[in-house]
C-alpha atoms as a PDB file:
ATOM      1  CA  UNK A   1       0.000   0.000   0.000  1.00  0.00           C
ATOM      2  CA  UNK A   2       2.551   2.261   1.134  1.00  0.00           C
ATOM      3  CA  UNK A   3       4.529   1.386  -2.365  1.00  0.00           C
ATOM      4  CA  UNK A   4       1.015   2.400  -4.365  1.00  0.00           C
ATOM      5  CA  UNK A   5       0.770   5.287  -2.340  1.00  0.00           C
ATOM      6  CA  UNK A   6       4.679   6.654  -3.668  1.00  0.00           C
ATOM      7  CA  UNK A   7       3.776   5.702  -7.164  1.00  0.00           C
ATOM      8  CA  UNK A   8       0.443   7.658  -6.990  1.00  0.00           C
ATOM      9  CA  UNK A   9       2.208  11.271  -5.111  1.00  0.00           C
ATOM     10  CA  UNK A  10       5.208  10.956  -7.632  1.00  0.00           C
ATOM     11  CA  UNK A  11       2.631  10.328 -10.664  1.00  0.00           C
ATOM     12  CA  UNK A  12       0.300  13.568  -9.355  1.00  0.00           C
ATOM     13  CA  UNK A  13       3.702  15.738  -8.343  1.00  0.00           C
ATOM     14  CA  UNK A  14       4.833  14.844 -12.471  1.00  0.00           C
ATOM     15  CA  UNK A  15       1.407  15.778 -13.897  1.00  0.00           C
ATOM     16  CA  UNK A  16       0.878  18.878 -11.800  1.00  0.00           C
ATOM     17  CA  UNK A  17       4.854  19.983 -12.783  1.00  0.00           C
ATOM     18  CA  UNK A  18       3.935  19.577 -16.262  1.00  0.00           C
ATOM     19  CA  UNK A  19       0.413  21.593 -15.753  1.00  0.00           C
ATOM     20  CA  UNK A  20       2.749  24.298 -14.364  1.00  0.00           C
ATOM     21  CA  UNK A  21       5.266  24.247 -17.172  1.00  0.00           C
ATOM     22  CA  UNK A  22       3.111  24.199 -19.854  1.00  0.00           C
ATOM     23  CA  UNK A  23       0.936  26.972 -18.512  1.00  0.00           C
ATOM     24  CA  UNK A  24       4.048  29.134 -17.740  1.00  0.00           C
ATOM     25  CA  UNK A  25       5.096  28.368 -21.151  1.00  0.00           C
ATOM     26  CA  UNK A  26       1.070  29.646 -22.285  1.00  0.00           C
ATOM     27  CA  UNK A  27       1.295  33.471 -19.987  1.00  0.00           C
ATOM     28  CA  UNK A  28       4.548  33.961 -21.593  1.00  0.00           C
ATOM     29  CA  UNK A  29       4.014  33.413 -25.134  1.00  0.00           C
ATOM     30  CA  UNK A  30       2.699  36.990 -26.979  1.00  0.00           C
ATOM     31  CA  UNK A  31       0.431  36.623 -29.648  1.00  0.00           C
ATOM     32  CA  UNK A  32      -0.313  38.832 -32.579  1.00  0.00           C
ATOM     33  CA  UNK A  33      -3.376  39.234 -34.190  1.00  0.00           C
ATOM     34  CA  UNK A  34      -1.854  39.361 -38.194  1.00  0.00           C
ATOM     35  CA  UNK A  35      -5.463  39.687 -39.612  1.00  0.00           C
ATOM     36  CA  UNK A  36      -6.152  42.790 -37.642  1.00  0.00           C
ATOM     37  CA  UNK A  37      -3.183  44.556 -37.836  1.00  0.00           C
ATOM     38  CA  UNK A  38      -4.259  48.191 -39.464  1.00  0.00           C
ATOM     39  CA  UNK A  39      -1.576  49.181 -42.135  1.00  0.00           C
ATOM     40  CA  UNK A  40      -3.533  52.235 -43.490  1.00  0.00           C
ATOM     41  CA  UNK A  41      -2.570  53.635 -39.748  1.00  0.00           C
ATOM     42  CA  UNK A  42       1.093  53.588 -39.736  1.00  0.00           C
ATOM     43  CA  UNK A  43       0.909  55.437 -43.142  1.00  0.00           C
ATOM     44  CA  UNK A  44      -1.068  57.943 -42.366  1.00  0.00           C
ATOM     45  CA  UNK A  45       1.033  58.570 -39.135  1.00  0.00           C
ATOM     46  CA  UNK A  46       3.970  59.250 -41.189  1.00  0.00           C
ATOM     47  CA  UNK A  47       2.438  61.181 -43.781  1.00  0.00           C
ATOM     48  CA  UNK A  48       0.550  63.511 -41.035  1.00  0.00           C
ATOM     49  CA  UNK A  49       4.133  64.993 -40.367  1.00  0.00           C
ATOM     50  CA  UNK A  50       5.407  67.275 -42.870  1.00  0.00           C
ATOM     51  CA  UNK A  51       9.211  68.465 -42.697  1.00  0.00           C
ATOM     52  CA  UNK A  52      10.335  71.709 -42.983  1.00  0.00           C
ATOM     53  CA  UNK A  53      13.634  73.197 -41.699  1.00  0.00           C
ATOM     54  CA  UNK A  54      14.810  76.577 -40.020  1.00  0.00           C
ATOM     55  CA  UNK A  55      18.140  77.850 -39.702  1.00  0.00           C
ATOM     56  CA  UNK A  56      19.654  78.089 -36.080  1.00  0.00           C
ATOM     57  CA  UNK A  57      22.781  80.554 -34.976  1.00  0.00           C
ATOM     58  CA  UNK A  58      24.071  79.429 -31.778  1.00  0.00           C
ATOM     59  CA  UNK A  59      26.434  81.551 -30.088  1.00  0.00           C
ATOM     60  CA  UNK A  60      28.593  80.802 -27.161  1.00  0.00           C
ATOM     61  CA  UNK A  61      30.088  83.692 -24.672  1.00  0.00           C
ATOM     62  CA  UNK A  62      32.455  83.747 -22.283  1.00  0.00           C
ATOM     63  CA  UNK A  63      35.721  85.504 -20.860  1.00  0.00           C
ATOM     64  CA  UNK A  64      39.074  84.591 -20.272  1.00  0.00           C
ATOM     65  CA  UNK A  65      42.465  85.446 -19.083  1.00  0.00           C
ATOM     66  CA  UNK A  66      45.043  86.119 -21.655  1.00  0.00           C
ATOM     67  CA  UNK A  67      48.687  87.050 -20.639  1.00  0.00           C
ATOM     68  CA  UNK A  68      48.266  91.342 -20.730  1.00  0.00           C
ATOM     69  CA  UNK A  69      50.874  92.069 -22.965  1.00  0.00           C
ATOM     70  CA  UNK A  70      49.885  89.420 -25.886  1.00  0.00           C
ATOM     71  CA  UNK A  71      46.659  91.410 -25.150  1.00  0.00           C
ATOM     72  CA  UNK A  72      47.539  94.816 -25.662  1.00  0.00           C
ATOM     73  CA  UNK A  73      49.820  93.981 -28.998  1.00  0.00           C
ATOM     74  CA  UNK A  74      46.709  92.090 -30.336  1.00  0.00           C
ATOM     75  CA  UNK A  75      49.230  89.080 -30.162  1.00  0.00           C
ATOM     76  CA  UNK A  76      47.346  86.377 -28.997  1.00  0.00           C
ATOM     77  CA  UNK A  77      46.551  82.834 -30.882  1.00  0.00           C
ATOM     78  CA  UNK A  78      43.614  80.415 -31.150  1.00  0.00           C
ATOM     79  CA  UNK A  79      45.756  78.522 -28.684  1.00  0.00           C
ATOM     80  CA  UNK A  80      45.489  81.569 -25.574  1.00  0.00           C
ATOM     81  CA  UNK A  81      41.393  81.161 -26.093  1.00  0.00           C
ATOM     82  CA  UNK A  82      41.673  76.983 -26.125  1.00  0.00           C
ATOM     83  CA  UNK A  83      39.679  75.869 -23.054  1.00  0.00           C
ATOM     84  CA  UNK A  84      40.143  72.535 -21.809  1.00  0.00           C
ATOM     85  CA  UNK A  85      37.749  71.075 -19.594  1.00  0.00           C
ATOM     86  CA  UNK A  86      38.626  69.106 -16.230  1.00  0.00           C
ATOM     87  CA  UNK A  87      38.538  65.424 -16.270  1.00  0.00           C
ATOM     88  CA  UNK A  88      36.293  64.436 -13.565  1.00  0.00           C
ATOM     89  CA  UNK A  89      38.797  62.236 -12.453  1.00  0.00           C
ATOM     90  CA  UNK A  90      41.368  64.595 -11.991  1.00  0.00           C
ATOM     91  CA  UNK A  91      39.095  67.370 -10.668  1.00  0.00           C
ATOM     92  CA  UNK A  92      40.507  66.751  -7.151  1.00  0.00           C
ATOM     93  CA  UNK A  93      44.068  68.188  -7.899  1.00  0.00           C
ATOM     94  CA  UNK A  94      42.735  71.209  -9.062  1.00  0.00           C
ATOM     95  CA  UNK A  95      40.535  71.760  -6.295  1.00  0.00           C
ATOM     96  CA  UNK A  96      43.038  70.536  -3.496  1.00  0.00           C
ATOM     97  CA  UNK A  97      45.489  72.761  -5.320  1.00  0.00           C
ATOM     98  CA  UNK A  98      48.279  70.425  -6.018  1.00  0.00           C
ATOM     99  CA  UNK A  99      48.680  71.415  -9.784  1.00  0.00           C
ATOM    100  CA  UNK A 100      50.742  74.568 -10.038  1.00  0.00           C
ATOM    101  CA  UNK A 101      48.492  77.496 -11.222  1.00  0.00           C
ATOM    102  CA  UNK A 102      49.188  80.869 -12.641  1.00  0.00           C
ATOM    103  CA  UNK A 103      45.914  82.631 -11.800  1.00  0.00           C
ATOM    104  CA  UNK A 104      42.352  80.717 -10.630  1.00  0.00           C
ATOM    105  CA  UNK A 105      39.304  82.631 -10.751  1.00  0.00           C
ATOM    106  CA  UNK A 106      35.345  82.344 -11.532  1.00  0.00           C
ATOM    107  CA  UNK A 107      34.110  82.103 -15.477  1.00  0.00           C
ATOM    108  CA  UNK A 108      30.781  82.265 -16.709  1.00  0.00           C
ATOM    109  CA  UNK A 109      29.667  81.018 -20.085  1.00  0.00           C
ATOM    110  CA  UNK A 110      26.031  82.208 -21.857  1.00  0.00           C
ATOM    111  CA  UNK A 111      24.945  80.344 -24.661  1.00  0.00           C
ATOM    112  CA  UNK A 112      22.519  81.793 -27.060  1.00  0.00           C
ATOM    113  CA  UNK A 113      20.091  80.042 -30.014  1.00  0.00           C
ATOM    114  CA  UNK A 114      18.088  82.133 -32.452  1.00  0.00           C
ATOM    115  CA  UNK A 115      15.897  80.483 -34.836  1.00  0.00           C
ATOM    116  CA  UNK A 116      12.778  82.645 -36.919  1.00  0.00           C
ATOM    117  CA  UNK A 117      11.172  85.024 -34.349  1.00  0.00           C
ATOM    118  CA  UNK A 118      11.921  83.126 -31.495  1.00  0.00           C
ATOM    119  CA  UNK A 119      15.535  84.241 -28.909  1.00  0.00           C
ATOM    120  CA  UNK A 120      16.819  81.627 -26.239  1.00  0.00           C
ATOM    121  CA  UNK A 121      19.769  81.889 -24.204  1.00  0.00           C
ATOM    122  CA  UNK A 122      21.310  80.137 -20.693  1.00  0.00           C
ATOM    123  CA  UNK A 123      24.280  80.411 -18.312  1.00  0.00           C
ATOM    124  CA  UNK A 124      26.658  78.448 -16.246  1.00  0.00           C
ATOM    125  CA  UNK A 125      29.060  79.625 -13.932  1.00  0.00           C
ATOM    126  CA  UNK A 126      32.434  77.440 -13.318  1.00  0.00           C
ATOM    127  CA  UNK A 127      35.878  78.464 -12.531  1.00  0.00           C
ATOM    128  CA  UNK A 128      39.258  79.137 -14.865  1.00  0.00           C
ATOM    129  CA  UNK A 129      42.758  76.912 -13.874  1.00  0.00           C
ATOM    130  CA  UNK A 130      45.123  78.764 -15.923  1.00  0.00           C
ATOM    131  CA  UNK A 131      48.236  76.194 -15.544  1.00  0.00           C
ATOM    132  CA  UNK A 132      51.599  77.130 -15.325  1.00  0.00           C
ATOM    133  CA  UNK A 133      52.736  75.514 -18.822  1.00  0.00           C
ATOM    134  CA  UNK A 134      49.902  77.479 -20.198  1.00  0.00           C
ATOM    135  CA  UNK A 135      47.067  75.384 -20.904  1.00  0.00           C
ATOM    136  CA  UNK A 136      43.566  76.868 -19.396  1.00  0.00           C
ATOM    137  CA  UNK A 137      41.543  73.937 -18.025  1.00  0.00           C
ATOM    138  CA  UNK A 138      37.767  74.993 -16.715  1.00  0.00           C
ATOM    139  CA  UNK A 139      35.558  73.059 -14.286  1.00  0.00           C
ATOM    140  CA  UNK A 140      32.185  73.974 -15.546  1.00  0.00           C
ATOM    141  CA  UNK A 141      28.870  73.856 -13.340  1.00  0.00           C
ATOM    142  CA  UNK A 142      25.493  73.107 -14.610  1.00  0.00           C
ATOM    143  CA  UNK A 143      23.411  74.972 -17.092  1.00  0.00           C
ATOM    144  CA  UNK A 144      20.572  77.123 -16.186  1.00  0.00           C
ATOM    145  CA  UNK A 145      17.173  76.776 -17.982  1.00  0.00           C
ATOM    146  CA  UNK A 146      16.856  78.123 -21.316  1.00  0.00           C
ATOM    147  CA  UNK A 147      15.031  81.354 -21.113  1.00  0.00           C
ATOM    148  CA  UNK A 148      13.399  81.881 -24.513  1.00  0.00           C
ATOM    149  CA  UNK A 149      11.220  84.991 -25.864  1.00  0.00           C
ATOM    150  CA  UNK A 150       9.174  85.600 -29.291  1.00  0.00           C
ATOM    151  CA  UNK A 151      10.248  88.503 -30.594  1.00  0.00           C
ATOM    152  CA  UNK A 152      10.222  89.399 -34.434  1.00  0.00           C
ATOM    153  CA  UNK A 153      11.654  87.136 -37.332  1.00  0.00           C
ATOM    154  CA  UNK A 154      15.165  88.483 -39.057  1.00  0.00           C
ATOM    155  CA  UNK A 155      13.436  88.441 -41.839  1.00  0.00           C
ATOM    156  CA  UNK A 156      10.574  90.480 -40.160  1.00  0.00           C
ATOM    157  CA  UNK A 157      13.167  92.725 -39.173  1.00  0.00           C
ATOM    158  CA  UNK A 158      14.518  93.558 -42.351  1.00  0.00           C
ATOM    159  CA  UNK A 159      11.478  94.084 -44.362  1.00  0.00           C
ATOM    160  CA  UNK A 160      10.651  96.862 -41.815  1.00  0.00           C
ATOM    161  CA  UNK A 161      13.583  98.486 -42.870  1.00  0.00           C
ATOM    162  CA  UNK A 162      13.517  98.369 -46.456  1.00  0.00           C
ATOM    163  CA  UNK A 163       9.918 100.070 -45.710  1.00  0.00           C
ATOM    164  CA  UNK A 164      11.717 103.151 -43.828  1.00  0.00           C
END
């Protein structure tokens, strides 16, 4: 009886496990309805878009130290505006100040976008390294929110003064 009673519990436990597999198997599987699948949808989608384009000018602002008497000759190269910005790994030096620096003081960089009528600009604040073999290195903060305003189109602009 008690041998019956094994074969019985092991044949339910290997029913039940394959139940459980094969209805596992069943939640997972997806199914797509091919018949229903609306074609004339995804067209019209992509033909509700219609493309145009817009010229932007982007602008980008910002100060920087420049040995003074490369300055006052109007001597100075591409290479005395060349900002390099610090490695976040090696941001630590520069802030512990263990590289050797000439001068280290705040920057501040505005970035402006105009596009048609509308104006947007933003700011971030960071500070200058300006290293003794004369590389500049800057550790730049975040950027503010682009502030944006409507004003007149350039093209606005000029018709109003070929009418004056």
């Amino acid at each position: 009886m008690v041998k019956k009673f094994v074969f019985v519990s092991f044949l339910c436990l290997s029913v039940v496990s394959s139940l459980v597999s094969f209805s596992a198997k069943n939640v997972n599987a997806q199914h797509t309805d091919v018949f229903n699948i609306d074609f004339d949808k995804t067209k019209t989608d992509k033909e509700k878009i219609k493309k145009g384009s817009i010229e932007v000018t982007e602008c980008v602002t910002y100060n920087i130290a420049i040995d003074k008497e490369k300055l006052d000759k109007n001597d100075f190269s591409v290479y005395d505006l060349e900002l390099l910005e610090v490695p976040t790994e090696e941001f630590s030096k520069f802030a512990w100040h263990q590289v050797n620096l000439i001068t280290e003081e705040p920057i501040s960089e505005t970035q402006t976008r105009q596009a048609g009528h509308l104006n947007c600009s933003r700011t971030r604040k960071g500070t200058l390294y300006w290293v003794a073999d004369g590389k500049k290195y800057v550790h730049w903060g975040h950027w503010t929110f682009w502030k944006c305003d409507k004003g007149e189109s350039a093209d606005a602009a000029k018709d109003e003064d070929e009418k004056k």
